[in-house]
Protein backbone atom coordinates (compact mmCIF):
# COMPACT_ATOMS: atom_id res chain seq x y z
CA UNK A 1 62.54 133.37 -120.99
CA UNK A 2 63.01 130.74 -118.31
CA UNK A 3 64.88 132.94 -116.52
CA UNK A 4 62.78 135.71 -116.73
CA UNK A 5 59.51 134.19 -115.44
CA UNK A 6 61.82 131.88 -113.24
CA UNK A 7 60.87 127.94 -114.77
CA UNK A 8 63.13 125.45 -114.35
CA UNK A 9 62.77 123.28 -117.72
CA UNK A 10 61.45 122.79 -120.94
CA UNK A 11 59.39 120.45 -122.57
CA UNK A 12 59.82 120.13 -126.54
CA UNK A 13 56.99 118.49 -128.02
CA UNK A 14 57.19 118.63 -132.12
CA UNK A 15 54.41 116.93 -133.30
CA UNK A 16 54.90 117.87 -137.15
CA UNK A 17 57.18 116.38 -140.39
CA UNK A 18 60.06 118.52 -140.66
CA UNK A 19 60.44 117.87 -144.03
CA UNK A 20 63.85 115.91 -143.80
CA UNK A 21 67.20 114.43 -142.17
CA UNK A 22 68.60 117.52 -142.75
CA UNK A 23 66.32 119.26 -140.68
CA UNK A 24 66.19 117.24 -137.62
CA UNK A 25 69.71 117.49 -137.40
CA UNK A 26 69.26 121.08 -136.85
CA UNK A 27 66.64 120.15 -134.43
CA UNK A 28 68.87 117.68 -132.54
CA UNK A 29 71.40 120.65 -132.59
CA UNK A 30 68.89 123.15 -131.28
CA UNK A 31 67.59 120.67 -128.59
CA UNK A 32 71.66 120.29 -127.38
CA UNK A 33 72.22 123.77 -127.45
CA UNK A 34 68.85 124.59 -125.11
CA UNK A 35 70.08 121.79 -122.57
CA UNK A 36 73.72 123.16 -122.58
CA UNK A 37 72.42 126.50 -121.83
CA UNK A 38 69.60 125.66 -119.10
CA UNK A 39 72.19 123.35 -117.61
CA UNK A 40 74.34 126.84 -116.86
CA UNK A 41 71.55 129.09 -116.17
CA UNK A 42 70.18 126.35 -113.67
CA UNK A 43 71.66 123.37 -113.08
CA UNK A 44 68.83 121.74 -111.64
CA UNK A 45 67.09 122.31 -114.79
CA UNK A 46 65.70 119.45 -117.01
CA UNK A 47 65.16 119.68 -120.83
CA UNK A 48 62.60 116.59 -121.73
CA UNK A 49 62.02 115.65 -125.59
CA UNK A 50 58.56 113.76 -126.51
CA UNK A 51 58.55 111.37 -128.54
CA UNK A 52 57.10 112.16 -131.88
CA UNK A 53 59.84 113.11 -134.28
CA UNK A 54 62.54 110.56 -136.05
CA UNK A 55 65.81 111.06 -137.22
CA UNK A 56 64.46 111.30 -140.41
CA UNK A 57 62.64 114.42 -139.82
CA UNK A 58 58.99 113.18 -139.66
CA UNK A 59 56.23 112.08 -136.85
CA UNK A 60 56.49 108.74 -136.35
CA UNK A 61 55.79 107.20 -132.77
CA UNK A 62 57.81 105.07 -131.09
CA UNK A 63 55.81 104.39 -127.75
CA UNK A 64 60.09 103.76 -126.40
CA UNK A 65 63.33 104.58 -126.62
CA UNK A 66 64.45 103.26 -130.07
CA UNK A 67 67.27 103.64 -132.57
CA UNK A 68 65.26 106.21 -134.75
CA UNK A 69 64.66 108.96 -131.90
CA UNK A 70 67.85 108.33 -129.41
CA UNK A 71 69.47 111.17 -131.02
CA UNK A 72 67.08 113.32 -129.38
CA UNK A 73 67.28 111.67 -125.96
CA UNK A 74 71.15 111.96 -126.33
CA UNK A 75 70.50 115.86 -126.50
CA UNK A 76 68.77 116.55 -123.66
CA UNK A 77 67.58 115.06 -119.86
CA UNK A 78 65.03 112.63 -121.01
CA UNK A 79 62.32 111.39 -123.49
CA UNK A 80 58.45 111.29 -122.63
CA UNK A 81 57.82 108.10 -124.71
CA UNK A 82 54.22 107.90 -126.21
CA UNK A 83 51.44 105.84 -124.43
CA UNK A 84 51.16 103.10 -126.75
CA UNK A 85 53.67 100.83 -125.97
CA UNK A 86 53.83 96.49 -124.83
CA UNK A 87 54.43 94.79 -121.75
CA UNK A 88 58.49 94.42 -122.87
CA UNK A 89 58.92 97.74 -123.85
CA UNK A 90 60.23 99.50 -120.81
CA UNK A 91 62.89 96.71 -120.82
CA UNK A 92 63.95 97.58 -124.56
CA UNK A 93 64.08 100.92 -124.17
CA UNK A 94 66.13 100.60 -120.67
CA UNK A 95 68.53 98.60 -122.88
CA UNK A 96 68.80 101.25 -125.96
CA UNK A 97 69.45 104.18 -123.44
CA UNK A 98 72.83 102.70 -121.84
CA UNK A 99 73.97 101.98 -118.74
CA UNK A 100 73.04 104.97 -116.96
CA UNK A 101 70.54 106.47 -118.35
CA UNK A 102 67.15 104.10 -118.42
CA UNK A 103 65.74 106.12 -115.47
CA UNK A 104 65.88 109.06 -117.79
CA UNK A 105 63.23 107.51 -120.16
CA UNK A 106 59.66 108.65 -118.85
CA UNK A 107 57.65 105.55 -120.53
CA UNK A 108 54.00 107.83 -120.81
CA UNK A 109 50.52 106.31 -119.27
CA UNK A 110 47.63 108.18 -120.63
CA UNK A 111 45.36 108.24 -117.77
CA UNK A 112 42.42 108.50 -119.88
CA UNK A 113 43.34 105.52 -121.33
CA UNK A 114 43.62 106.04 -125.06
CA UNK A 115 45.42 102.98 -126.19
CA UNK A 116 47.66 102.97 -123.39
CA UNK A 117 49.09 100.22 -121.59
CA UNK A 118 47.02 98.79 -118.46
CA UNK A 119 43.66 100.78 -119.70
CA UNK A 120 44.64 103.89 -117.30
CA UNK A 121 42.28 104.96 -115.14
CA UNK A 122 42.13 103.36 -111.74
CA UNK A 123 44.33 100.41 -113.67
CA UNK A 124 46.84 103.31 -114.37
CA UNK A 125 49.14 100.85 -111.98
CA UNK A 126 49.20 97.89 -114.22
CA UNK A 127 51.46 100.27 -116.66
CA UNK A 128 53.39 101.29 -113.36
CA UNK A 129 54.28 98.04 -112.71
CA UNK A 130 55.28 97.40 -115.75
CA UNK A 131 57.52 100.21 -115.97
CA UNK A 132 58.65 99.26 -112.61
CA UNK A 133 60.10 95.74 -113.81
CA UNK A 134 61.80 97.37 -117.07
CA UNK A 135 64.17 99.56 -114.76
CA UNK A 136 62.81 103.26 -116.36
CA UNK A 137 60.19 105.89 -115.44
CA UNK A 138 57.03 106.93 -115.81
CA UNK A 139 55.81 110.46 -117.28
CA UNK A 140 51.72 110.59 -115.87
CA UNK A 141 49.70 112.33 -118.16
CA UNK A 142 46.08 113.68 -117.82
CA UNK A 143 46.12 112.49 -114.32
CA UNK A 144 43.10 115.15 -114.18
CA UNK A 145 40.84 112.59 -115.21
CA UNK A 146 39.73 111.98 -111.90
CA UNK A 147 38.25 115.36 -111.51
CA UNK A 148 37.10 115.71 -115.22
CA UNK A 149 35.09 112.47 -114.52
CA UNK A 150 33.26 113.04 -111.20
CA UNK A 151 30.01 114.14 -110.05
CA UNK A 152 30.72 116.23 -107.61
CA UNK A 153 33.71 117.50 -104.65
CA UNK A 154 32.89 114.35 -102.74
CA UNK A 155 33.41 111.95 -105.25
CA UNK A 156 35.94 113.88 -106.56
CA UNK A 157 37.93 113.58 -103.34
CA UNK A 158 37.29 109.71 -103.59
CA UNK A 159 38.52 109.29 -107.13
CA UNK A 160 41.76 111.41 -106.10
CA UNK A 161 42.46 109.33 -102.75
CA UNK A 162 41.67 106.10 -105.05
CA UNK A 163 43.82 107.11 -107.90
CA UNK A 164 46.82 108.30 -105.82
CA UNK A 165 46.69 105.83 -102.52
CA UNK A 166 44.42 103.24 -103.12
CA UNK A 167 41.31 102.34 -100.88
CA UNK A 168 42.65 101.47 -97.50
CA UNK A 169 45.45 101.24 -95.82
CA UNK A 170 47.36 99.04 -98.04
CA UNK A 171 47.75 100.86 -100.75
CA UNK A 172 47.86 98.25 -103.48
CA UNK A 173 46.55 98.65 -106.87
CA UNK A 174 47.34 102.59 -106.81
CA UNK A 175 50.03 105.05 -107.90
CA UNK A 176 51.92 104.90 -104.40
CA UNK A 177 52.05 101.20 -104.25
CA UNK A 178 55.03 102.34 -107.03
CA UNK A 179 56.00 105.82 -105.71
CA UNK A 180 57.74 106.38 -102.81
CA UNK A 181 56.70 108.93 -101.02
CA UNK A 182 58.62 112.31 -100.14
CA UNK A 183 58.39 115.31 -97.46
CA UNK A 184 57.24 118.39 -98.86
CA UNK A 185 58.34 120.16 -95.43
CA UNK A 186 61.69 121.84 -96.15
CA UNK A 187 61.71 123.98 -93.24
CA UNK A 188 60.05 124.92 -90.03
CA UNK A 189 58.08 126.47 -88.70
CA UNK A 190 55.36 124.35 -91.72
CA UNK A 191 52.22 125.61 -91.89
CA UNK A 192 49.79 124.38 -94.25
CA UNK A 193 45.61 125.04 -93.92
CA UNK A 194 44.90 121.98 -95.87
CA UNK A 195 43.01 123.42 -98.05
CA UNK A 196 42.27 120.90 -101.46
CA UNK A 197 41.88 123.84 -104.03
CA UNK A 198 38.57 123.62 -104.54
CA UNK A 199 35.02 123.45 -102.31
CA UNK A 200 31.55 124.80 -101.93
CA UNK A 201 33.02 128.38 -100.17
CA UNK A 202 35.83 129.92 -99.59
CA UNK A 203 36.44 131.08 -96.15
CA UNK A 204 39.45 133.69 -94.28
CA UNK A 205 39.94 132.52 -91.19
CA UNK A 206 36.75 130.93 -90.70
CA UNK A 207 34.92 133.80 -91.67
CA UNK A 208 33.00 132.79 -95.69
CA UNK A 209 33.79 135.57 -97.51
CA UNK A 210 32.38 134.24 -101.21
CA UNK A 211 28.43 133.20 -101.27
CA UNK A 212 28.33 129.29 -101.13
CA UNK A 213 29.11 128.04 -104.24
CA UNK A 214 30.94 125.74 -106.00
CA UNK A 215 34.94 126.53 -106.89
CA UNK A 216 37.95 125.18 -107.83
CA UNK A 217 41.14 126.56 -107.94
CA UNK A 218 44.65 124.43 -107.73
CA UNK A 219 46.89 127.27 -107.60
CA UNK A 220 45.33 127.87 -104.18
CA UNK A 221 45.71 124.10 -102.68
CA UNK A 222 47.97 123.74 -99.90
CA UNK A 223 50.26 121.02 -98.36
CA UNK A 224 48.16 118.02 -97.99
CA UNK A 225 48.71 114.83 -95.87
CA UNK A 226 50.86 112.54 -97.21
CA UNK A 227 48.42 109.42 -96.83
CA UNK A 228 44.42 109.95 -96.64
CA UNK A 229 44.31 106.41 -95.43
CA UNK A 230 46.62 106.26 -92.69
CA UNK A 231 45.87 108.63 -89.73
CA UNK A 232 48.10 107.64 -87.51
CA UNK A 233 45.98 108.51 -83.59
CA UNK A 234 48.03 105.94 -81.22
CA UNK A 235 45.51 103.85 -79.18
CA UNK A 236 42.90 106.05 -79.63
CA UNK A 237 39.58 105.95 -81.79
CA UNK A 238 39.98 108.94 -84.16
CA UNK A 239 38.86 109.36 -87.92
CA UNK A 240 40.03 111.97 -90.03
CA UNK A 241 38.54 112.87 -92.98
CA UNK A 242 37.93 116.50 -95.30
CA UNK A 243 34.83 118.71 -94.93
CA UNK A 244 33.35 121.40 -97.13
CA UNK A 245 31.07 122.20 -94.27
CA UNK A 246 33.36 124.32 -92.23
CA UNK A 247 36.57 125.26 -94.00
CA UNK A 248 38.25 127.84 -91.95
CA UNK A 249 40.97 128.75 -94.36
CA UNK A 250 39.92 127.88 -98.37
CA UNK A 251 37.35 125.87 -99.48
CA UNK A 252 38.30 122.70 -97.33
CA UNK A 253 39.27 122.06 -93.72
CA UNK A 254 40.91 118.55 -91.90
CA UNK A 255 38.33 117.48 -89.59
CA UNK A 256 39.43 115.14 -86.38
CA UNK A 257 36.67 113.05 -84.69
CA UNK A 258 36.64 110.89 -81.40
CA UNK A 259 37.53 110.12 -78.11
CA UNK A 260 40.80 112.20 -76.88
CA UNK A 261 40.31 110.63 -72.98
């Protein structure tokens, strides 16, 4: 199946009792044999197990890497720990996973902020740090609670730049303050229309060819700029900022303003 429709991992999620030991050692088995095979298919392929299930075949937990679902991590890439977890736990879980392997456990931060470490939400990057200081990962989940909580595309767009790099410049107190960031340009010539996925129109090369309304579609966002805080303009006094007023290509454009002389 992953090769037919051309995805490059699996995530196992089994939140129900299987009933016994027994059986989740035929999980464990199953869980090694779908790595083993991904891993020759693709070997850029990751298999990630979440943590629910025990070795004793029922749900049970963990919020970490412990001695009662390691088996599981052992049989694949990586664990997505559940979200309620302590302060110390990324450290005890780094410990339990070896000496190579703590950056494998994905410690989860419910964005919503169900019992999660740090409250989520715009304090998602109390858990980051956290997670940070224990030496493992983080797995972000329901980061699309800064759309699903907004009033509308503009403060949707400031939620987003909040959430992801912070208020200004400095980007403290945000998810890149913890997360380096990487070039999404692989090869040139890169073209990108900066479009955000979603807006009040869509346009084709600045012609609108849907009647204003409002739309939002993330398959269709394009290659964004890295930083929405930094624009970097040399000695001169330009602003950049998104519009819904004139996209040319989508349903959002990258607006420049100032003095060029």
């Amino acid at each position: 199946m992953a090769q037919y429709y051309n995805f490059d991992g699996w995530f196992v999620n089994i939140e129900t009792d299987l009933g016994s030991p027994a059986n989740a050692q035929r999980m464990i088995r199953f869980v090694e044999l779908l790595t083993r095979e991904m891993h020759q298919m693709n070997p850029e392929s990751v298999v990630m197990w979440y943590d629910s299930l025990t070795t004793a075949g029922n749900v049970a937990y963990q919020n970490g890497l412990t001695s009662e679902n390691k088996a599981f991590f052992d049989a694949c890439d990586g664990i997505f720990t559940n979200y309620w977890w302590t302060a110390n736990t990324p450290a005890t879980s780094a410990a339990q996973s070896g000496s190579d392997r703590a950056r494998d456990v994905f410690m989860g931060i419910d964005v919503f902020g169900r019992n999660t470490f740090g409250g989520g939400g715009f304090d998602t990057h109390v858990a980051l740090a956290a997670v940070e200081a224990g030496g493992t990962s983080a797995a972000i989940f329901a980061p699309g609670w800064t759309y699903e909580k907004s009033s509308d595309p503009e403060d949707y767009v400031t939620r987003e730049t909040r959430f992801w790099t912070g208020v200004d410049s400095s980007m403290q107190d945000c998810v890149a303050t913890y997360v380096s960031e990487r070039c999404v340009a692989g090869s040139l010539p890169f073209i990108t229309n900066f479009d955000r996925g979603f807006g009040r129109s869509f346009s084709v090369m600045g012609e609108v060819v849907s009647h204003p309304k409002e739309w939002a579609h993330l398959g269709l966002q394009n290659h964004q700029p890295t930083y929405h805080n930094r624009w970097v303009a040399g000695a001169a006094a330009i602003s950049a900022s998104f519009t819904f007023d004139a996209p040319y290509d989508g349903g959002t454009s990258l607006v420049f303003e100032g003095d060029l002389e």
